[in-house]
PDB file of N, CA and C in Angstrom:
ATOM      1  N   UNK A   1      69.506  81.641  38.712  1.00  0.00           N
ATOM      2  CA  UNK A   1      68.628  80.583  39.124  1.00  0.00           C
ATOM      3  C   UNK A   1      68.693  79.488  38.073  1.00  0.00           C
ATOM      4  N   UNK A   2      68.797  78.142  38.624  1.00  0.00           N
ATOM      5  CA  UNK A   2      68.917  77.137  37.823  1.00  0.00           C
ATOM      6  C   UNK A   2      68.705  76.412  38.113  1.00  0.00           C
ATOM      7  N   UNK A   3      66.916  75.890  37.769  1.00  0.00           N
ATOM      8  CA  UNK A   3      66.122  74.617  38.709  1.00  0.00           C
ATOM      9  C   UNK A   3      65.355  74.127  37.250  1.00  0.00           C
ATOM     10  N   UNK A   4      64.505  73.308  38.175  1.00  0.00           N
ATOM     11  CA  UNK A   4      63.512  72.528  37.099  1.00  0.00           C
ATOM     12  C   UNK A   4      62.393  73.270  37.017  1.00  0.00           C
ATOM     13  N   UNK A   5      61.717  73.008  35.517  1.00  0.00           N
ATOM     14  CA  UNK A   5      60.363  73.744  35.183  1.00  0.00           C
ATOM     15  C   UNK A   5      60.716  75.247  35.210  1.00  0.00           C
ATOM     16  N   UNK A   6      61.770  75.492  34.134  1.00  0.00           N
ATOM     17  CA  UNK A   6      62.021  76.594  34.025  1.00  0.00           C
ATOM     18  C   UNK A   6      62.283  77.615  35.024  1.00  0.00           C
ATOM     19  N   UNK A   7      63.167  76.954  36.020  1.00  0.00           N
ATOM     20  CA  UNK A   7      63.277  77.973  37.627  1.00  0.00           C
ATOM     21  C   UNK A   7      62.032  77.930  37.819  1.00  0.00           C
ATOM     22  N   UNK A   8      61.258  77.226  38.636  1.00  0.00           N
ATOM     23  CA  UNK A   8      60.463  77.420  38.831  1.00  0.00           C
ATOM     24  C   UNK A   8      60.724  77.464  40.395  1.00  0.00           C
ATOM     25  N   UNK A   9      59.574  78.837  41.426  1.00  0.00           N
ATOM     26  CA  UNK A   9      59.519  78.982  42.739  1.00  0.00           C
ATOM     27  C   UNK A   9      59.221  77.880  43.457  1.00  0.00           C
ATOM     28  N   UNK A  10      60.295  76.720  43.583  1.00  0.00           N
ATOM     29  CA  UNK A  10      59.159  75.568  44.318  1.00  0.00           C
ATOM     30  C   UNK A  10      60.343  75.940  46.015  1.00  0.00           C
ATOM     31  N   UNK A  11      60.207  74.981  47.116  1.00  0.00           N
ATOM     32  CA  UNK A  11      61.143  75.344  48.241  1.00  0.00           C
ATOM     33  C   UNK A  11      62.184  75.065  47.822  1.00  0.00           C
ATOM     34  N   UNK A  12      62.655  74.380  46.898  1.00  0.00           N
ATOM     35  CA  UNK A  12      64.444  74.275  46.785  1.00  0.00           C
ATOM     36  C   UNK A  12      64.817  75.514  46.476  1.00  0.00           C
ATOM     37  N   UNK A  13      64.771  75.860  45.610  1.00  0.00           N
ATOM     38  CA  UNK A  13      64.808  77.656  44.680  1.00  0.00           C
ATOM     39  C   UNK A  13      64.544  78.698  45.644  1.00  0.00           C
ATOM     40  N   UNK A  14      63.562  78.474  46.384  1.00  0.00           N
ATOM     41  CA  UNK A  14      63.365  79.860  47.658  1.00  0.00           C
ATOM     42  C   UNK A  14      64.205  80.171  48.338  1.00  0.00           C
ATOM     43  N   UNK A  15      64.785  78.283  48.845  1.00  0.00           N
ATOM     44  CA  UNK A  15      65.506  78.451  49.891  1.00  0.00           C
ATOM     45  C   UNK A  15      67.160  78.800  49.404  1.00  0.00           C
ATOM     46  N   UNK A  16      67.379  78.467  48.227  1.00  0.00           N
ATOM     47  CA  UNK A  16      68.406  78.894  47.367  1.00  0.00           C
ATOM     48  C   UNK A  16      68.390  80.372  47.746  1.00  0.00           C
ATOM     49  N   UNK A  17      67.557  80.953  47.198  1.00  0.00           N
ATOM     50  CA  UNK A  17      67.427  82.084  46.897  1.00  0.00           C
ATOM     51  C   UNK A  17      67.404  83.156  48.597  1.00  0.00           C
ATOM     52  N   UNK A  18      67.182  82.550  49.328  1.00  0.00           N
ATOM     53  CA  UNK A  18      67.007  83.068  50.681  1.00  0.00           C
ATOM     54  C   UNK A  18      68.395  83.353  51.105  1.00  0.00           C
ATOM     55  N   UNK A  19      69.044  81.878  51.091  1.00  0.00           N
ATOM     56  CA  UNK A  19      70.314  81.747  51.531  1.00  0.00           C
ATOM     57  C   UNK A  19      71.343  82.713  51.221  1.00  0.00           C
ATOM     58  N   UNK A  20      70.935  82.595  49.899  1.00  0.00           N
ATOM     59  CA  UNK A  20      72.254  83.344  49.103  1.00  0.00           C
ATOM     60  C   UNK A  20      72.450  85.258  48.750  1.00  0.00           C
ATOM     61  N   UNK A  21      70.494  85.702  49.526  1.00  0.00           N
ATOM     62  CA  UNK A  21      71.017  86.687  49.348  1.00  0.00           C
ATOM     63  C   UNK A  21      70.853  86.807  50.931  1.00  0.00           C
ATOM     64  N   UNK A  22      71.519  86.288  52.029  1.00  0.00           N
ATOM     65  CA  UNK A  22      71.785  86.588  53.176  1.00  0.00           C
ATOM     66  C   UNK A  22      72.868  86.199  53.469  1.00  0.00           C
ATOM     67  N   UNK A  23      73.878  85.481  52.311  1.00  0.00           N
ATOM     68  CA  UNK A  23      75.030  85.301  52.438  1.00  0.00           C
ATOM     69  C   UNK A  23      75.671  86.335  52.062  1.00  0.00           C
ATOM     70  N   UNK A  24      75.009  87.201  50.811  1.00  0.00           N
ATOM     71  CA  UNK A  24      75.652  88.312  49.999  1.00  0.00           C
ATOM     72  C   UNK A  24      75.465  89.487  51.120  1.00  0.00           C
ATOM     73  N   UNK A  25      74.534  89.558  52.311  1.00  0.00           N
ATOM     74  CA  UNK A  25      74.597  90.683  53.200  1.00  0.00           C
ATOM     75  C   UNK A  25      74.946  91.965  52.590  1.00  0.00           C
ATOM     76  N   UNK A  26      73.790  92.748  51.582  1.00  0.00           N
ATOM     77  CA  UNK A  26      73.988  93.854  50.892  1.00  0.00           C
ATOM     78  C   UNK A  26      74.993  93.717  50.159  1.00  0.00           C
ATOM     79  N   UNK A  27      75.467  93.207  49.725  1.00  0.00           N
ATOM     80  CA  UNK A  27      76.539  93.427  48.369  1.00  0.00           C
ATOM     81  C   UNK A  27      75.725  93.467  46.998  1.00  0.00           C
ATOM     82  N   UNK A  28      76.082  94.391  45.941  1.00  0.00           N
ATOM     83  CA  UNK A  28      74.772  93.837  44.649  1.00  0.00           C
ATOM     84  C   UNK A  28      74.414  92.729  44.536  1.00  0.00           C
ATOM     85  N   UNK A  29      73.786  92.161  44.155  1.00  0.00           N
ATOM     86  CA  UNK A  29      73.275  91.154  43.479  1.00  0.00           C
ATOM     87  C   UNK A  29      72.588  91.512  41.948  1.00  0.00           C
ATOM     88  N   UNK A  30      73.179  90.545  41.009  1.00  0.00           N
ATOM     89  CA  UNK A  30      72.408  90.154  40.512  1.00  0.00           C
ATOM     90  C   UNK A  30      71.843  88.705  39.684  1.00  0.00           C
ATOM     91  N   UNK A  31      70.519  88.788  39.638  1.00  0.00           N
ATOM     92  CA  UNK A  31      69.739  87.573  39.568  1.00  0.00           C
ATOM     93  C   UNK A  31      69.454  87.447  37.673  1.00  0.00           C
ATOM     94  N   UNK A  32      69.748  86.054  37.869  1.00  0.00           N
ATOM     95  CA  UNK A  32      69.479  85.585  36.383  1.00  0.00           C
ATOM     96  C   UNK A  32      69.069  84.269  36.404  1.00  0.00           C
ATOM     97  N   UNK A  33      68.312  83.957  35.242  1.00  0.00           N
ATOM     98  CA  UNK A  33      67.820  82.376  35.009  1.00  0.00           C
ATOM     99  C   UNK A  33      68.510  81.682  34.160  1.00  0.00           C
ATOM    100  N   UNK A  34      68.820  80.176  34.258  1.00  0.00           N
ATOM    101  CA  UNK A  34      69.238  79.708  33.508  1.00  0.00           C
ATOM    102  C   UNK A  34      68.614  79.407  32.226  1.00  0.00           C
ATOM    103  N   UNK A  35      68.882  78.834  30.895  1.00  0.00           N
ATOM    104  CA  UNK A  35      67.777  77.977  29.889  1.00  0.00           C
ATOM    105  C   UNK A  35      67.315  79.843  29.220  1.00  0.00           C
ATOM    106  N   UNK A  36      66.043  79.042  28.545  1.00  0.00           N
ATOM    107  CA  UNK A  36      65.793  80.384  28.491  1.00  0.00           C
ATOM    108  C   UNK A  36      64.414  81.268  28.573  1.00  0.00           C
ATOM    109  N   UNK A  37      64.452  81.063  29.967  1.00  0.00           N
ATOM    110  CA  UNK A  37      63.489  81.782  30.926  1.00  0.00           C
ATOM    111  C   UNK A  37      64.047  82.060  32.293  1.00  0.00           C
ATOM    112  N   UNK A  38      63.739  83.401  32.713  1.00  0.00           N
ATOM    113  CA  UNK A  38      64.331  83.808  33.670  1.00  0.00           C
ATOM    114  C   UNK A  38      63.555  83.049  35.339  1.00  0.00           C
ATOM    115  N   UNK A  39      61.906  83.085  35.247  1.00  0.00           N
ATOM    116  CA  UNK A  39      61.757  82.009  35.829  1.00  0.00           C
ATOM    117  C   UNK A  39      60.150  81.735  35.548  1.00  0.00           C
ATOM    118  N   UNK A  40      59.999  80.608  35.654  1.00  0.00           N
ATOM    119  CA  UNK A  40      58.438  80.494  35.294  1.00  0.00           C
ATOM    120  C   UNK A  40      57.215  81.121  36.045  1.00  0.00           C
ATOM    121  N   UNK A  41      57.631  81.573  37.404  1.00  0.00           N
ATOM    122  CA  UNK A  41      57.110  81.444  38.906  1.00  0.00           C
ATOM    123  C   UNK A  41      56.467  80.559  39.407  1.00  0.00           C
ATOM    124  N   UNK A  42      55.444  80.377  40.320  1.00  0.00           N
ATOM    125  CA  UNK A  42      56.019  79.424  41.360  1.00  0.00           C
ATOM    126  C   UNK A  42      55.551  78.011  40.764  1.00  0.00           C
ATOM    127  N   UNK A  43      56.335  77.105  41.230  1.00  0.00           N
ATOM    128  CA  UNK A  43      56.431  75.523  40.990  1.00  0.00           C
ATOM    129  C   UNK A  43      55.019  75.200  41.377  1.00  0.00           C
ATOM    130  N   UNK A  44      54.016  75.002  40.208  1.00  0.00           N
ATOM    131  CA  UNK A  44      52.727  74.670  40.394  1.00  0.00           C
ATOM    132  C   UNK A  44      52.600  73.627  40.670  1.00  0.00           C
ATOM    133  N   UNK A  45      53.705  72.212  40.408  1.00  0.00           N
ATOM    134  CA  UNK A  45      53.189  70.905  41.016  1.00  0.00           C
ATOM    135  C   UNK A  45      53.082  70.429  42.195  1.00  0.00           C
ATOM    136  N   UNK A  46      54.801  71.458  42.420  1.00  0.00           N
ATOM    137  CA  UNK A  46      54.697  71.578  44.219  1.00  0.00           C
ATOM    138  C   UNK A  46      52.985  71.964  44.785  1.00  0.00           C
ATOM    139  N   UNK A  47      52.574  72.912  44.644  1.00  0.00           N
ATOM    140  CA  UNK A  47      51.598  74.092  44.981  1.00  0.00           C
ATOM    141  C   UNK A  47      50.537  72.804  44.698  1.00  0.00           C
ATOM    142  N   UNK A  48      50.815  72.222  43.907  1.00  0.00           N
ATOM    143  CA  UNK A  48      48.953  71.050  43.930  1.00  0.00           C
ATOM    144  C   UNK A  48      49.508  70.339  44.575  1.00  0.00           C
ATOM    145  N   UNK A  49      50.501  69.395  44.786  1.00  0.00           N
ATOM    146  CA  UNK A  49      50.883  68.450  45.962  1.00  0.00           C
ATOM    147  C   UNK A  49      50.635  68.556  47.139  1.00  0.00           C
ATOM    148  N   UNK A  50      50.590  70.112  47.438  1.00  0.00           N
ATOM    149  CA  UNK A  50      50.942  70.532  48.423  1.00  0.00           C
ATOM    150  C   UNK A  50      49.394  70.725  49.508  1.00  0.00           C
ATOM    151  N   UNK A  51      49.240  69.827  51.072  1.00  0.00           N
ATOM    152  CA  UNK A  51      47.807  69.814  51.669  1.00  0.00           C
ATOM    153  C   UNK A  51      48.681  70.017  52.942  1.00  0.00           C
ATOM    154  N   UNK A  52      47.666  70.685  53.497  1.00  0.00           N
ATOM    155  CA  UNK A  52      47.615  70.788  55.323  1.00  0.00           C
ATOM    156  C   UNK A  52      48.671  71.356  55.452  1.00  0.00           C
ATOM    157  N   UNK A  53      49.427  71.130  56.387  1.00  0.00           N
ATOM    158  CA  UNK A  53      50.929  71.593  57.014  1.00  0.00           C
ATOM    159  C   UNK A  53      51.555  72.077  56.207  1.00  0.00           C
ATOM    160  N   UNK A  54      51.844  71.059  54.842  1.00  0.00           N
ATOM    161  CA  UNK A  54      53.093  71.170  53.465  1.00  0.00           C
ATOM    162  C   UNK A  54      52.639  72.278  52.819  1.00  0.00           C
ATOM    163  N   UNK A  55      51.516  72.657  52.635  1.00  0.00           N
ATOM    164  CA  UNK A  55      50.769  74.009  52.267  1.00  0.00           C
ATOM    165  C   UNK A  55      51.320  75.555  53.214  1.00  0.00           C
ATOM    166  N   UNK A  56      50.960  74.920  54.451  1.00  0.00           N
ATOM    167  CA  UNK A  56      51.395  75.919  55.474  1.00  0.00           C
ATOM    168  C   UNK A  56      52.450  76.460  55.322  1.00  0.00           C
ATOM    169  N   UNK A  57      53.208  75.131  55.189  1.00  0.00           N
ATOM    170  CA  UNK A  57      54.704  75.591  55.328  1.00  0.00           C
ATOM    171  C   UNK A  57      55.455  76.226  53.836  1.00  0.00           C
ATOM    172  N   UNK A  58      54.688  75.448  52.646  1.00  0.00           N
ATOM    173  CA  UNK A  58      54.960  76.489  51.468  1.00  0.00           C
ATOM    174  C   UNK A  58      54.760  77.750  51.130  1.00  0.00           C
ATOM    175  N   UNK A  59      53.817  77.925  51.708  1.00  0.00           N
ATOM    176  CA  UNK A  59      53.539  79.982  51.979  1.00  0.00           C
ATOM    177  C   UNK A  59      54.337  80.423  52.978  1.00  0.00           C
ATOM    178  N   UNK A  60      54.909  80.043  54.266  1.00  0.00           N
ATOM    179  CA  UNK A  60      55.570  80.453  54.650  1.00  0.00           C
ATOM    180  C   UNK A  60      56.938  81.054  54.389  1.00  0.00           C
ATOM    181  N   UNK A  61      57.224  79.859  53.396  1.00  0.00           N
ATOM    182  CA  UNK A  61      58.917  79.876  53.148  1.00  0.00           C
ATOM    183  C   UNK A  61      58.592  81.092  51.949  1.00  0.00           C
ATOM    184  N   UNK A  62      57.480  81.122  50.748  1.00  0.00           N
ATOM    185  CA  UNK A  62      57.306  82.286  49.520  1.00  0.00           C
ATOM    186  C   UNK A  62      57.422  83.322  50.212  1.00  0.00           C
ATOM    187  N   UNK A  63      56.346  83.776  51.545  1.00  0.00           N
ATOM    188  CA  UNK A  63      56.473  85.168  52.498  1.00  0.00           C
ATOM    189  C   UNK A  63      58.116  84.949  52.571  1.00  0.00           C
ATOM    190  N   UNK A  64      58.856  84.292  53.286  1.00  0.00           N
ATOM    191  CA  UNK A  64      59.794  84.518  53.654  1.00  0.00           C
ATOM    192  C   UNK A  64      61.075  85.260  52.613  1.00  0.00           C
ATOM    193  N   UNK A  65      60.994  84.021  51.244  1.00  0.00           N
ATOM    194  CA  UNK A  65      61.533  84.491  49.864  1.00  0.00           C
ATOM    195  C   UNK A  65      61.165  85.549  48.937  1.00  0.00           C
ATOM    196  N   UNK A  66      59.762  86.207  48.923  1.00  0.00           N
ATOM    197  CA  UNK A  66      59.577  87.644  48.781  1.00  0.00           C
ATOM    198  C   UNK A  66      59.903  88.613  49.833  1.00  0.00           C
ATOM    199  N   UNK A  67      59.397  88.239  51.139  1.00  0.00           N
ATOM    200  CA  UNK A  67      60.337  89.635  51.559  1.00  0.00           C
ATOM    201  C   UNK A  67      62.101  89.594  51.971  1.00  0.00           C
ATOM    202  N   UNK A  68      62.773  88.750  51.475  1.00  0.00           N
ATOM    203  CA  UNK A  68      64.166  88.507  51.435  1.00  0.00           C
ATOM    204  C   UNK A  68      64.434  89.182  50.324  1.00  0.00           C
ATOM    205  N   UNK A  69      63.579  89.016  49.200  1.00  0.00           N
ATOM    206  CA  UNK A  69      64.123  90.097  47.950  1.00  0.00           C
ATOM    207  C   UNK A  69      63.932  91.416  47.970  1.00  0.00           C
ATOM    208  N   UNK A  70      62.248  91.826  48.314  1.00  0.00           N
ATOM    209  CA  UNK A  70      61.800  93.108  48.801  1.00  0.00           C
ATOM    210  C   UNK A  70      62.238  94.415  49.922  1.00  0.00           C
ATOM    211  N   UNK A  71      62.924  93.266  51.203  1.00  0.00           N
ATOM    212  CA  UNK A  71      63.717  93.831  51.828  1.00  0.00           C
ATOM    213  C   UNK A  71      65.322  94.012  51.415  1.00  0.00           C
ATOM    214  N   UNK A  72      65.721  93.524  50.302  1.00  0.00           N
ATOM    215  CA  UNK A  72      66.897  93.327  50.424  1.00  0.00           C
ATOM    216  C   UNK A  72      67.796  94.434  50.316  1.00  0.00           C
ATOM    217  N   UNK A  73      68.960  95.304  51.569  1.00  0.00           N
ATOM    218  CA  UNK A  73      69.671  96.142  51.480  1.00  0.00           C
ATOM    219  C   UNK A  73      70.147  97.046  50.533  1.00  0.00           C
ATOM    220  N   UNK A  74      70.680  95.913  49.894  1.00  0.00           N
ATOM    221  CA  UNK A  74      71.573  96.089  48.744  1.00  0.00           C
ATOM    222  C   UNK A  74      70.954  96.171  47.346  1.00  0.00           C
ATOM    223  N   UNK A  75      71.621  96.517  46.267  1.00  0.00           N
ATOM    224  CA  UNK A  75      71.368  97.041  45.003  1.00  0.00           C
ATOM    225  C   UNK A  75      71.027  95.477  44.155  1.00  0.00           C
ATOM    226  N   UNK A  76      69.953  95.524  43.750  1.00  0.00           N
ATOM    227  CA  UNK A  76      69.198  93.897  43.106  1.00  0.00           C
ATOM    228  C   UNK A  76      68.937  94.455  41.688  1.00  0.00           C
ATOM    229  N   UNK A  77      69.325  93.451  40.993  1.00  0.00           N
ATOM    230  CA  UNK A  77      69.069  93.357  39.673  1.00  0.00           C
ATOM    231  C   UNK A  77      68.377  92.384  39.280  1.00  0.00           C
ATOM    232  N   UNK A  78      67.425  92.252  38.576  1.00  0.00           N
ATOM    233  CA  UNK A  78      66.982  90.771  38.003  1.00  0.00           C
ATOM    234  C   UNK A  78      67.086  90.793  36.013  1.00  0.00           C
ATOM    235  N   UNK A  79      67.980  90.030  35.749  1.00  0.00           N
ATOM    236  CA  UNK A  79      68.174  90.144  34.541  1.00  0.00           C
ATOM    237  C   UNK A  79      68.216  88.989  33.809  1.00  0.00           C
ATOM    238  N   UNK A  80      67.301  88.963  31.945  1.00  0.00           N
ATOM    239  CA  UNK A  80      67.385  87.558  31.334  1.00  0.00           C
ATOM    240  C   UNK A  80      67.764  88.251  29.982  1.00  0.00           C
ATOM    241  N   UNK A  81      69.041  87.847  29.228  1.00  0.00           N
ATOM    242  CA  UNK A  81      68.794  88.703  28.086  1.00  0.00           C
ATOM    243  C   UNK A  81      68.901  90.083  28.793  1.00  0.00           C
ATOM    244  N   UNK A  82      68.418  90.627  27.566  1.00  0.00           N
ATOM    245  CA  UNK A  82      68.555  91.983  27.796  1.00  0.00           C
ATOM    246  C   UNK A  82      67.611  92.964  28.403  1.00  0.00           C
ATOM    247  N   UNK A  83      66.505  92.153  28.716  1.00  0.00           N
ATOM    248  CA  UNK A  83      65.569  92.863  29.645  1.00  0.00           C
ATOM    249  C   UNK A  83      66.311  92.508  30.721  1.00  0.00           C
ATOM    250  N   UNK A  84      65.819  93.810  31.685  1.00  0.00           N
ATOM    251  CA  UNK A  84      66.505  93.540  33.000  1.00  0.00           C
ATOM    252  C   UNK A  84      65.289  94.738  33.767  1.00  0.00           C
ATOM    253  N   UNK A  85      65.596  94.341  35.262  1.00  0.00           N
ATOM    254  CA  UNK A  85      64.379  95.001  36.274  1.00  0.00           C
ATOM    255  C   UNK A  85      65.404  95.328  37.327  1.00  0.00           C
ATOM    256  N   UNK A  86      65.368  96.676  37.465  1.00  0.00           N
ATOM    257  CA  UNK A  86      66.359  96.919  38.977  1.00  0.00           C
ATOM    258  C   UNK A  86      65.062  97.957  39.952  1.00  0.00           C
ATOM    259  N   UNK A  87      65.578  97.456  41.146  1.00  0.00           N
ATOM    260  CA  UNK A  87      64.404  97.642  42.160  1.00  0.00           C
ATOM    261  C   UNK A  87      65.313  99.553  42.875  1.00  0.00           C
ATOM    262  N   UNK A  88      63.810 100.179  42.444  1.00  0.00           N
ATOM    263  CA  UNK A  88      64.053 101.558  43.217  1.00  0.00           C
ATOM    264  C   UNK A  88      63.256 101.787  44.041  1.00  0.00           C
ATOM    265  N   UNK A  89      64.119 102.098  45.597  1.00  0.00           N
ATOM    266  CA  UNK A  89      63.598 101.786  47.015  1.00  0.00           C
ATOM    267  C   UNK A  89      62.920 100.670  47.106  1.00  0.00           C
ATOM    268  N   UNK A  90      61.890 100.254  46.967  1.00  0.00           N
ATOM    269  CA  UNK A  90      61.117  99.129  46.870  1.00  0.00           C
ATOM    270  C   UNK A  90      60.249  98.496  46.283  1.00  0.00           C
ATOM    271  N   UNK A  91      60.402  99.204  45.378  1.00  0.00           N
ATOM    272  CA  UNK A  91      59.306  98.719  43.721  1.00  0.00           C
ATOM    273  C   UNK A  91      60.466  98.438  42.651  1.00  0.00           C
ATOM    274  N   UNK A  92      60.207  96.967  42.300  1.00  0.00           N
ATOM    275  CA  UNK A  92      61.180  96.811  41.488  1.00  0.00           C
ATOM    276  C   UNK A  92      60.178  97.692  39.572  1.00  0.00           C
ATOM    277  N   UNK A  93      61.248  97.761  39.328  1.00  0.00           N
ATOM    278  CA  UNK A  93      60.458  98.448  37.579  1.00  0.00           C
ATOM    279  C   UNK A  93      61.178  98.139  36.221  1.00  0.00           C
ATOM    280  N   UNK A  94      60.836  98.446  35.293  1.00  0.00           N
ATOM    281  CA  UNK A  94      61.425  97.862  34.317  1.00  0.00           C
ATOM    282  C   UNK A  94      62.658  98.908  33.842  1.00  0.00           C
ATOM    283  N   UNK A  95      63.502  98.614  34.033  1.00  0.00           N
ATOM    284  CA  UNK A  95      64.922  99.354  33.959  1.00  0.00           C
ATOM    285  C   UNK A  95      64.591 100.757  32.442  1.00  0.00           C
ATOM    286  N   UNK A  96      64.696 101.879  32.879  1.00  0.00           N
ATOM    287  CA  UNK A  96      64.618 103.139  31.801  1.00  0.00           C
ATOM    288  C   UNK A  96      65.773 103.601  31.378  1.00  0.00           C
ATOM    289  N   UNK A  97      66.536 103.005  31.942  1.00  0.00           N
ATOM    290  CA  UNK A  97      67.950 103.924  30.784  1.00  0.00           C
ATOM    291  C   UNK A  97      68.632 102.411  30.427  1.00  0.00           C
ATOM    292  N   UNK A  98      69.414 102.583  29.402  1.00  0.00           N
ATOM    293  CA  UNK A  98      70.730 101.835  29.150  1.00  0.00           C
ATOM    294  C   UNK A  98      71.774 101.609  29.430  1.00  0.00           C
ATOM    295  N   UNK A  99      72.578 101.052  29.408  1.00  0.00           N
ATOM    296  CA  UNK A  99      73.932 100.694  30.274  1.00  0.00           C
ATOM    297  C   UNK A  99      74.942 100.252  29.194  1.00  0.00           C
ATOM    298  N   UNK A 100      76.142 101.044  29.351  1.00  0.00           N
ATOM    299  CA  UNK A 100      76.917 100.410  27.979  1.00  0.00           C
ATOM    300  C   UNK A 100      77.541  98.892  28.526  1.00  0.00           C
ATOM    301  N   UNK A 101      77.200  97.749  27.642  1.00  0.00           N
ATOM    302  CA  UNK A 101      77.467  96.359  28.718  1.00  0.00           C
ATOM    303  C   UNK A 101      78.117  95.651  27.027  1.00  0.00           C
ATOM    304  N   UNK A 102      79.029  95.029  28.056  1.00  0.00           N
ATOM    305  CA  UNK A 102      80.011  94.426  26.791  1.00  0.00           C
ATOM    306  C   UNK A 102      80.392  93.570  27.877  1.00  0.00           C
ATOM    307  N   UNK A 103      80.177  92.184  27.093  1.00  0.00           N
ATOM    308  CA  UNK A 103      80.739  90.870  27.545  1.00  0.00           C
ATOM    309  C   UNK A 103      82.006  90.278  27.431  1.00  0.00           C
ATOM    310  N   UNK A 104      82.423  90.183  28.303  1.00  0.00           N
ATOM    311  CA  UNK A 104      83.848  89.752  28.682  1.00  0.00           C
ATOM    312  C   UNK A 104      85.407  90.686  28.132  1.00  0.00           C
ATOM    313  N   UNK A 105      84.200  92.522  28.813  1.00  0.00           N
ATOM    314  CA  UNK A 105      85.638  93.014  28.429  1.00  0.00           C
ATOM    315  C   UNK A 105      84.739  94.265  28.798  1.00  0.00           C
ATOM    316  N   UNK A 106      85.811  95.318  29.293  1.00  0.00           N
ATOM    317  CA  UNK A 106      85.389  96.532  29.511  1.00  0.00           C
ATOM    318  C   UNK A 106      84.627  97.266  28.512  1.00  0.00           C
ATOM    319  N   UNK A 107      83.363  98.272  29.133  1.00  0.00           N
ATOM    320  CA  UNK A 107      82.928  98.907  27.826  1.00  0.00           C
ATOM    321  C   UNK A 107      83.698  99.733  27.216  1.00  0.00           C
ATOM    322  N   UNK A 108      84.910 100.406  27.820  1.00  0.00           N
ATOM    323  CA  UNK A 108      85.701 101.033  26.960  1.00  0.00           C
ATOM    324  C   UNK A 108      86.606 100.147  25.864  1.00  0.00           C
ATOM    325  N   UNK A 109      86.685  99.135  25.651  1.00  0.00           N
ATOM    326  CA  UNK A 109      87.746  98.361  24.935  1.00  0.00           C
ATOM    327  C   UNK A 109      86.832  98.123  24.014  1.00  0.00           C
TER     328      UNK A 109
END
């Protein structure tokens, strides 16, 4: 993820985020932030701008972008740094084991 206000959840980012994991159709994913925050959550200026309909329609699209992640098939990671959260069945949690991870090269090398 790589928006303004620190990734922040506003509709550009949702709909980013909608798209792309219904483009990936269960393949892993995983999710990272750009800068350095993984994401602020949701775009509060949007959220005060936001009256009547534009309101309506901003909860709609968040329902839509939480359960696009919550439902999502496939194996989800959300990772910043070295904390990372992988979702089991449907509670995502804070990852309990380690992973041997080496950047830009096999962990055996």
């Amino acid at each position: 993820m790589d928006g303004p206000g620190k990734n922040a959840l506003g509709s550009t980012m949702m709909t980013f985020l909608i798209e792309r994991l219904r483009a990936a159709a269960g393949a892993p994913v995983l999710l990272t932030g750009a800068g350095d925050a993984f994401s602020a959550g949701l775009d509060l200026k949007e959220v005060a701008a936001a009256e009547g309909d534009g309101m309506l329609a901003f909860l709609a699209l968040l329902e839509e972008c939480m359960s696009a992640l919550y439902l999502y098939p496939g194996p989800l990671v959300a990772a910043k740094g070295i904390a990372f959260y992988q979702r089991f069945g449907r509670q995502l949690e804070p990852a309990r084991h380690s992973l041997p991870l080496s950047f830009g090269r096999s962990p055996s090398q």
